[in-house]
Every structure is written in C-alpha cells, then in structure tokens.
Protein backbone atom coordinates (compact mmCIF):
# COMPACT_ATOMS: atom_id res chain seq x y z
CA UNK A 1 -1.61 201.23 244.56
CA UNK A 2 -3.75 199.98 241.92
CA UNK A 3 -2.04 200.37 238.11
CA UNK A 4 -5.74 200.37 236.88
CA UNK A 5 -6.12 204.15 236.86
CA UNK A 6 -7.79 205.56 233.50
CA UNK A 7 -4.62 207.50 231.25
CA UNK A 8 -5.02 209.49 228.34
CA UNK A 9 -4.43 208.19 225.03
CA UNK A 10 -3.92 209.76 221.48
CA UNK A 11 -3.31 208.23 217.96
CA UNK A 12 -1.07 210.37 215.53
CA UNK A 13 1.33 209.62 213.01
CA UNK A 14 5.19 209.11 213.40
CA UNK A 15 7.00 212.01 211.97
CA UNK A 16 10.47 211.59 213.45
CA UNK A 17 12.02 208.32 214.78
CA UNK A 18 15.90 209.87 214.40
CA UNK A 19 16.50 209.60 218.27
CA UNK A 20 17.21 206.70 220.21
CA UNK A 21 14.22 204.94 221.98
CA UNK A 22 12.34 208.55 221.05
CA UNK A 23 9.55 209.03 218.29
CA UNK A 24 7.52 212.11 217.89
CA UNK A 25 4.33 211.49 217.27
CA UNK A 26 1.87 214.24 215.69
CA UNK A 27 -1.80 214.19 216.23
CA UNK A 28 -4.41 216.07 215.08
CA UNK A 29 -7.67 217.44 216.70
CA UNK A 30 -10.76 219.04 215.13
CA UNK A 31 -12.82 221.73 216.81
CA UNK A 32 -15.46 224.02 216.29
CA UNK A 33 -14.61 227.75 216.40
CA UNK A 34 -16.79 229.81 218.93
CA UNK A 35 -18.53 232.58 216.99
CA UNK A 36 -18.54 231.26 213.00
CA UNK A 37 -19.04 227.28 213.72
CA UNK A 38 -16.09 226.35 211.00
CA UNK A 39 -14.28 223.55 212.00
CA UNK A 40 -10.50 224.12 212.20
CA UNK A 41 -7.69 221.38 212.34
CA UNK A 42 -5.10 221.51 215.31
CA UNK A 43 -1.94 219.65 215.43
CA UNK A 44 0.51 218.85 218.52
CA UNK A 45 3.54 216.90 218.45
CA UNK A 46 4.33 214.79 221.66
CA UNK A 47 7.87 212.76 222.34
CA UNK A 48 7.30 209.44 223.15
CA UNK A 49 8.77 206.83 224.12
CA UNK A 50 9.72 203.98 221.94
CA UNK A 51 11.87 201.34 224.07
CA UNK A 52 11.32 198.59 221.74
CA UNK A 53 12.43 200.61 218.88
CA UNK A 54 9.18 199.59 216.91
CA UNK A 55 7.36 202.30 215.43
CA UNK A 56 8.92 204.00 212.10
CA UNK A 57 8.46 207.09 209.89
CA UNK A 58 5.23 207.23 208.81
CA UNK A 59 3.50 204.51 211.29
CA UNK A 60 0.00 205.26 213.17
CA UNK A 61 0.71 205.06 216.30
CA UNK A 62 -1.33 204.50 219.78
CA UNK A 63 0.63 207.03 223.04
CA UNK A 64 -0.65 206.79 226.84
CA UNK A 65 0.47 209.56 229.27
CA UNK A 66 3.43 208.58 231.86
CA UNK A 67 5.32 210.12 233.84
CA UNK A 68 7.72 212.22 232.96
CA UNK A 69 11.02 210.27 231.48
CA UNK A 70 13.03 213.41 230.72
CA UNK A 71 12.73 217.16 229.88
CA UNK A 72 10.10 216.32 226.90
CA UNK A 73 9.01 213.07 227.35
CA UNK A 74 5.95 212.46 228.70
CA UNK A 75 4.11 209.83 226.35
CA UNK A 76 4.87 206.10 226.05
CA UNK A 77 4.02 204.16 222.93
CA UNK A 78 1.22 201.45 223.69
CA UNK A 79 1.01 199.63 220.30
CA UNK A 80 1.28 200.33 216.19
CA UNK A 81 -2.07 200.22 214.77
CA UNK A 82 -0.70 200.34 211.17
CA UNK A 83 2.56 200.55 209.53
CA UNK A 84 3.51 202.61 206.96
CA UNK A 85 3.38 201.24 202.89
C-alpha cells in the first residue's frame, strides 16, 4: 500500500504538554453563521502525539491525522512551526 495518501492537517497552539509523549493542541476555526453572516470563532482541542518530546507550552504546532494510538489520541505532531518567546 502506498503511504502517499492525502491526511488532514491542523495548526493550533500547545496548551498542555504535562503528559508523557502527549500534547494537546488547540486550534481554532472561523465560520460564517447561516442566517446573520457574523463570523464566529470555534475552538477544538485534539491529543497528539509528541514521541520526540519536542513541542512545549505555548508552541505553534503542525498535527496530521493517524490512527488511533489510544482512547484519545488520534493526531501525530508533524513539525513546530514556531516556538514560544
């Protein structure tokens, strides 16, 4: 099987990085509500994981979808873009 397949990738910001190889990453999405056209700010938080152990508090991070690695886990980090000051 080919590992070429397209996943799906978010960039958020590391708000925990307590647990071992674990961040949690939040990420925020903008959309347009229906009937008034305001725009309205979403966030999600998604467990990733962080083998490495490189990504800290604070750090923008890059996630791709996996496969599942445990009850919650379902993100792996791909790369810091920028670290926190």
């Amino acid at each position: 099987m080919s590992d070429q397949r397209n996943k799906k990738t978010k960039i958020g910001i590391v708000i925990s990085d307590k647990m071992d190889r674990t961040i949690v990453v939040r990420t925020e999405r903008l959309y347009k509500h229906k009937l008034y056209g305001k725009f309205l700010r979403r966030n999600e938080k998604y467990m990733a994981d962080d083998p490495q152990e490189v990504a800290g508090m604070g750090d923008r991070v890059l996630i791709e979808e996996c496969r599942p690695l445990s009850k919650h886990k379902r993100w792996r980090v791909r790369e810091v873009i920028e670290k926190a000051v």
